[in-house]
Protein backbone atom coordinates (compact mmCIF):
# COMPACT_ATOMS: atom_id res chain seq x y z
CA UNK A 1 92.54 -41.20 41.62
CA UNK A 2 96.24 -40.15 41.28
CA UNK A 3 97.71 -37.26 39.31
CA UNK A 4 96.19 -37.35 35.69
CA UNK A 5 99.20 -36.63 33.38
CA UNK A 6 98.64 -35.04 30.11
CA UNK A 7 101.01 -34.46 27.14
CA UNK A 8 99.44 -31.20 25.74
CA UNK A 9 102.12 -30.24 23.01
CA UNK A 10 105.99 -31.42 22.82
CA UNK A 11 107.59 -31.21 25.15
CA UNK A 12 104.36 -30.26 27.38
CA UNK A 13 102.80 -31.93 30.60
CA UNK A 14 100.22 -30.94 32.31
CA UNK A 15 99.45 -32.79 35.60
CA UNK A 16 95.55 -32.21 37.42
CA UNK A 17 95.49 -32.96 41.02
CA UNK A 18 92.16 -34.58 40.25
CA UNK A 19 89.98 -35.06 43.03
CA UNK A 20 87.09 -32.47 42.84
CA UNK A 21 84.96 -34.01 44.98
CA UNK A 22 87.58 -33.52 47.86
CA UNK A 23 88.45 -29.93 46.49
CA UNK A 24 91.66 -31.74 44.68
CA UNK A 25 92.98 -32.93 47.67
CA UNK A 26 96.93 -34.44 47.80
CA UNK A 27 96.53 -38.34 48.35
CA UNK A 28 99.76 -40.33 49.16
CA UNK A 29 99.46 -42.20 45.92
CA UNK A 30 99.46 -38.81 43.87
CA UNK A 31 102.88 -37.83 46.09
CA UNK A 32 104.06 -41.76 44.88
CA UNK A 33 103.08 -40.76 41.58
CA UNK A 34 105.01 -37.64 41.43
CA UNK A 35 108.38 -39.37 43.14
CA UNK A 36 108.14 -42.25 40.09
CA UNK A 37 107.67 -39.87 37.23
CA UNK A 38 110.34 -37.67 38.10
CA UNK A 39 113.12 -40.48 37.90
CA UNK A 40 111.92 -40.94 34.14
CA UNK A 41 110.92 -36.99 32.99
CA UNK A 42 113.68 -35.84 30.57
CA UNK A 43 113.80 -31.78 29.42
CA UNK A 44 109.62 -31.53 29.63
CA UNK A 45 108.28 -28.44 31.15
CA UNK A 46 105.41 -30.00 33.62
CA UNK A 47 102.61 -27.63 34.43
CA UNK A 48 100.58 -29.09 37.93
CA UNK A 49 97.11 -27.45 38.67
CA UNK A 50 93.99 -28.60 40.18
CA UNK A 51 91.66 -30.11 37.78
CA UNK A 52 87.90 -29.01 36.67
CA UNK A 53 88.88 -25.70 36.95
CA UNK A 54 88.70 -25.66 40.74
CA UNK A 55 90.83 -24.62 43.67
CA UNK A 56 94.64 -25.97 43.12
CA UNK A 57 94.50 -27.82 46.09
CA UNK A 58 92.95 -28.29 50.07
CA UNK A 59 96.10 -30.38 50.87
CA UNK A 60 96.50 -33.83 52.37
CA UNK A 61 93.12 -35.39 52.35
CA UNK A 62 93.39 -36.63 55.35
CA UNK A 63 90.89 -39.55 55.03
CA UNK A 64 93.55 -41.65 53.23
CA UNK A 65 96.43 -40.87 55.25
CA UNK A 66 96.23 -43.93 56.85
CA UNK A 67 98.15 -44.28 60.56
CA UNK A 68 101.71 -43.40 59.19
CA UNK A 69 103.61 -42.23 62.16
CA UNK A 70 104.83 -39.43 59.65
CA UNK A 71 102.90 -38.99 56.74
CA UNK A 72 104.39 -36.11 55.35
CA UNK A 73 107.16 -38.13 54.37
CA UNK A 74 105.72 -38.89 50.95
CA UNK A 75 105.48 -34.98 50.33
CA UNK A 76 109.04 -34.88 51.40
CA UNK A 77 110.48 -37.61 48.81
CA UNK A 78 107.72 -36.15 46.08
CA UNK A 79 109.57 -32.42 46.70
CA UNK A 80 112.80 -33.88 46.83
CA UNK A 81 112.75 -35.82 43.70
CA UNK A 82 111.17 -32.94 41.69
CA UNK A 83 113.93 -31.14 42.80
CA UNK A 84 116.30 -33.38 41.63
CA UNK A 85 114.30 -33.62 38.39
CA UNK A 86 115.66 -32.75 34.75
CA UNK A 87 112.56 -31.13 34.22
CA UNK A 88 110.76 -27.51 34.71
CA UNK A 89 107.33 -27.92 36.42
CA UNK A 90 105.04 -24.46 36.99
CA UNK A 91 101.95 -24.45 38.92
CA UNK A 92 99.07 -22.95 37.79
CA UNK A 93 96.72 -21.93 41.35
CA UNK A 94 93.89 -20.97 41.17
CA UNK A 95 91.39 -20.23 44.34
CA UNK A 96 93.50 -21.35 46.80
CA UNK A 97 96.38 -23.54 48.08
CA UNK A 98 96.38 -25.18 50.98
CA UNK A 99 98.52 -27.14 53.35
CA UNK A 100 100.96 -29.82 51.47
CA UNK A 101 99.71 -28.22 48.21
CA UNK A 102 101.63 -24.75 49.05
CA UNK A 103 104.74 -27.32 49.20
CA UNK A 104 103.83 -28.07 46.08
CA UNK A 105 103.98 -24.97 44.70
CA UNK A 106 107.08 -23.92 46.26
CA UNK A 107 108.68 -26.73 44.72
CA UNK A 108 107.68 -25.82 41.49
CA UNK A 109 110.31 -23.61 39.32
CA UNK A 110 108.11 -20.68 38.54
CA UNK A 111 104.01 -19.69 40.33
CA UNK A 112 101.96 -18.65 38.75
CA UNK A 113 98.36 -17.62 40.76
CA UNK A 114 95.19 -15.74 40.04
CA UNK A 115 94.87 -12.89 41.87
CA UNK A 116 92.13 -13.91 44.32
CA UNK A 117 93.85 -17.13 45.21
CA UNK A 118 95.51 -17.66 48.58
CA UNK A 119 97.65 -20.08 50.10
CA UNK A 120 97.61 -21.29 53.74
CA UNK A 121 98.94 -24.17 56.38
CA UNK A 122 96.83 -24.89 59.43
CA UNK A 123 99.64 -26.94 60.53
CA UNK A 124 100.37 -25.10 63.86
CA UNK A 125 96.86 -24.77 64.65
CA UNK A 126 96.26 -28.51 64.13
CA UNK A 127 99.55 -29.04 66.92
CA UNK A 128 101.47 -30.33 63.67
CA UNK A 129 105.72 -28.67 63.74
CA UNK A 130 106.05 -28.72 60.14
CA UNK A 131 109.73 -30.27 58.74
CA UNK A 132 112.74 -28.34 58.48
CA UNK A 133 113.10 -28.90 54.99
CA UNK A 134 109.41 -27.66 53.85
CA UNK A 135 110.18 -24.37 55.62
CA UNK A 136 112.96 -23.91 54.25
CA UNK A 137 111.70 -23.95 50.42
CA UNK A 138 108.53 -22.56 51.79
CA UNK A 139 111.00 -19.58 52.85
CA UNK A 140 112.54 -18.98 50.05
CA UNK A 141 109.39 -19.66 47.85
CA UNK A 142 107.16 -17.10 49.91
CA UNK A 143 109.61 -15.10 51.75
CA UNK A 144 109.92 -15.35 55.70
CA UNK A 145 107.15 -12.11 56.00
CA UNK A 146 104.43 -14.52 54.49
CA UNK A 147 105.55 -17.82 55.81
CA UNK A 148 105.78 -16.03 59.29
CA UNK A 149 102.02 -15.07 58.67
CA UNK A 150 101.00 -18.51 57.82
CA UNK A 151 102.63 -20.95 60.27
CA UNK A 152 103.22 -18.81 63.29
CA UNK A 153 99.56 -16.81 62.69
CA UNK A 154 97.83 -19.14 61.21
CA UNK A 155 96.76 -16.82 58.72
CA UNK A 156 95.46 -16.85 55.04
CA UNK A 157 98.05 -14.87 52.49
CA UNK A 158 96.79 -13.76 48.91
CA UNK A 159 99.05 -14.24 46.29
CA UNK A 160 98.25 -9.99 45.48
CA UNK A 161 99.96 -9.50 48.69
CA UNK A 162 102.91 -11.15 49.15
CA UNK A 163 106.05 -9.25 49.38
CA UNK A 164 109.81 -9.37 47.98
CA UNK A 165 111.57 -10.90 47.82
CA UNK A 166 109.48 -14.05 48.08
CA UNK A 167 107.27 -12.32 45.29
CA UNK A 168 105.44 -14.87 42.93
CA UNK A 169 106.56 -15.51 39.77
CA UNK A 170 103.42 -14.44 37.96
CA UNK A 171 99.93 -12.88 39.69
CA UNK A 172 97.40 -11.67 37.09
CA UNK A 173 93.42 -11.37 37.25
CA UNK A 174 91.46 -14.94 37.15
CA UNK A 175 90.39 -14.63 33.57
CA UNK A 176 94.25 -14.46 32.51
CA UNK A 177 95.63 -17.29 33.90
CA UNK A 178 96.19 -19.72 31.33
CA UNK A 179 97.42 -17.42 28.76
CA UNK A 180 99.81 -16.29 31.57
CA UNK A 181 100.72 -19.71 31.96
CA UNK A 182 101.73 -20.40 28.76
CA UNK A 183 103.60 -17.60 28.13
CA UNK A 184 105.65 -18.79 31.01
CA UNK A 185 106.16 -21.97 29.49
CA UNK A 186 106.97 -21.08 26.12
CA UNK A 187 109.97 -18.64 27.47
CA UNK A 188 111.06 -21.56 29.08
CA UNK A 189 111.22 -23.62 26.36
CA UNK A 190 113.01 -21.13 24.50
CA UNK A 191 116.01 -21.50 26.29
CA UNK A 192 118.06 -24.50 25.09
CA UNK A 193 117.76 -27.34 27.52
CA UNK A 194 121.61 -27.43 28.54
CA UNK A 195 121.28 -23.84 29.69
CA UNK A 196 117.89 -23.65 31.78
CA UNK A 197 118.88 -27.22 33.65
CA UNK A 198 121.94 -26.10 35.09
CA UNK A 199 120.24 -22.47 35.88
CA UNK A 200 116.93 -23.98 37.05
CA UNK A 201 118.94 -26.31 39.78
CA UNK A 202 121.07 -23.08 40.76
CA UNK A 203 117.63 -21.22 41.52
CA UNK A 204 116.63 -24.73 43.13
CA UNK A 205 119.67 -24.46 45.91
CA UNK A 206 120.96 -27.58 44.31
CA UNK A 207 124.37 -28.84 45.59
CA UNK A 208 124.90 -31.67 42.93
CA UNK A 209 126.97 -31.48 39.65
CA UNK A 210 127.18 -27.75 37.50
CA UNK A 211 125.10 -25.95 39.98
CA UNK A 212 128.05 -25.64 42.79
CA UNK A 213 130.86 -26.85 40.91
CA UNK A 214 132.69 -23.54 39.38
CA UNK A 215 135.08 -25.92 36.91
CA UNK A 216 131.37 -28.20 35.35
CA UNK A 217 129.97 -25.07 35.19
CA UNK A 218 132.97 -23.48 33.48
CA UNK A 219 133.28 -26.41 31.00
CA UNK A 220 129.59 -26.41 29.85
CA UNK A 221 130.02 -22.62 28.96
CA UNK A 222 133.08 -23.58 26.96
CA UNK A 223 130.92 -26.38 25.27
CA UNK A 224 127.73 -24.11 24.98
CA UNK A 225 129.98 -21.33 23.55
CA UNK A 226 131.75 -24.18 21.00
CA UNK A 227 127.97 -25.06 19.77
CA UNK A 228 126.89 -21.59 19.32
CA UNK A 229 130.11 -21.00 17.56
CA UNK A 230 129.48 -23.97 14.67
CA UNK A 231 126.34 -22.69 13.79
CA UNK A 232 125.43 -20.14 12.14
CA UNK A 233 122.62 -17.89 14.48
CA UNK A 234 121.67 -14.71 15.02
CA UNK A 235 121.23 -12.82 18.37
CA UNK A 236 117.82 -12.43 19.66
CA UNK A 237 116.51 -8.99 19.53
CA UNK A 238 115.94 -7.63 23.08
């Protein structure tokens, strides 16, 4: 079944990678799914978990990969297109994180992970070179320390353990997840959507539009500043 999407409050998505009798494994028609729905999300914060409160996700189930010659490339369009995407999206792992579904995660805006979960990608032990572009967000995601220990050792890396500056977002015990979680999301939402678009694609490395052009990103201050200006508002207090 693909992603289940959700519209838990305005401006809210949540998206399950529902398949809990496969450990919510990453089908090509949930990456499909996820390339579509991007093109049409507008200012939405999107939080992606695994459903039935179970692991986030095993990774490609690879019964239904078919005989693609590459069949990562619908995780590479999916990645892609939410980082081209106007909106936020936070993942929510619990358990553990596997494979494509670290991807995932590292194309998510903010992590958020329980403090038992772990991520790992058997690729090199399965004889698979992983693509340029995955390592790359994988690096800065995780930091090249932890993606060192994953694809050159092969090894498991708990979220408790990984070390700046690829850092998670957000690690707290099990039981505090989801209030952690929407925390995060509310302070996103906070922020009006002119300002945390052109700051989330900054953080993204994106080298379209605001994000890399100094006079955009000089004339949406001057139009930020001109709104704030016309109305009247009072300072937040630190």
């Amino acid at each position: 079944m693909p992603i289940l999407e959700r519209r838990i409050a305005p401006g809210r998505l949540l998206w399950e990678l529902d398949a809990p009798e496969a450990r919510n494994a990453i089908a090509p028609e949930d990456l499909d799914f996820v390339e579509r729905r991007c093109a049409t999300l507008g200012d939405e914060v999107v939080v992606v978990t695994g459903a039935a409160e179970g692991p986030f996700s095993s990774g490609f189930d690879l019964r239904r990969l078919g005989g693609a010659p590459r069949p990562d490339l619908p995780l590479l369009r999916a990645t892609a297109a939410m980082e081209r995407s106007k909106a936020l999206f936070v993942a929510s792992v619990r358990r553990y994180a596997i494979g494509a579904a670290v991807e995932l995660c590292a194309a998510c805006d903010v992590v958020c992970a329980a403090s038992d979960a772990f991520f790992a990608i058997p690729a090199a032990r399965l004889g698979v070179l992983y693509h340029r572009e995955g390592m790359a967000r994988l690096e800065r995601r995780f930091g090249r320390q932890a993606l060192r220990a994953m694809m050159l050792l092969g090894r498991r890396v708990e979220a408790s353990r990984i070390p700046p500056p690829g850092a998670l977002d957000v690690v707290v015990e099990p039981d505090e997840l989801d209030a952690a979680v929407e925390a995060v999301v509310a302070d996103l939402l906070a922020a009006p959507a002119e300002v945390r678009g052109p700051v989330a694609a900054f953080l993204r490395g994106d080298d379209r539009g605001a994000s890399s052009d100094p006079a955009a990103w000089s004339r949406l201050r001057g139009r930020l500043y001109a709104a704030l200006r016309a109305r009247p508002a009072t300072l937040p207090r630190p």
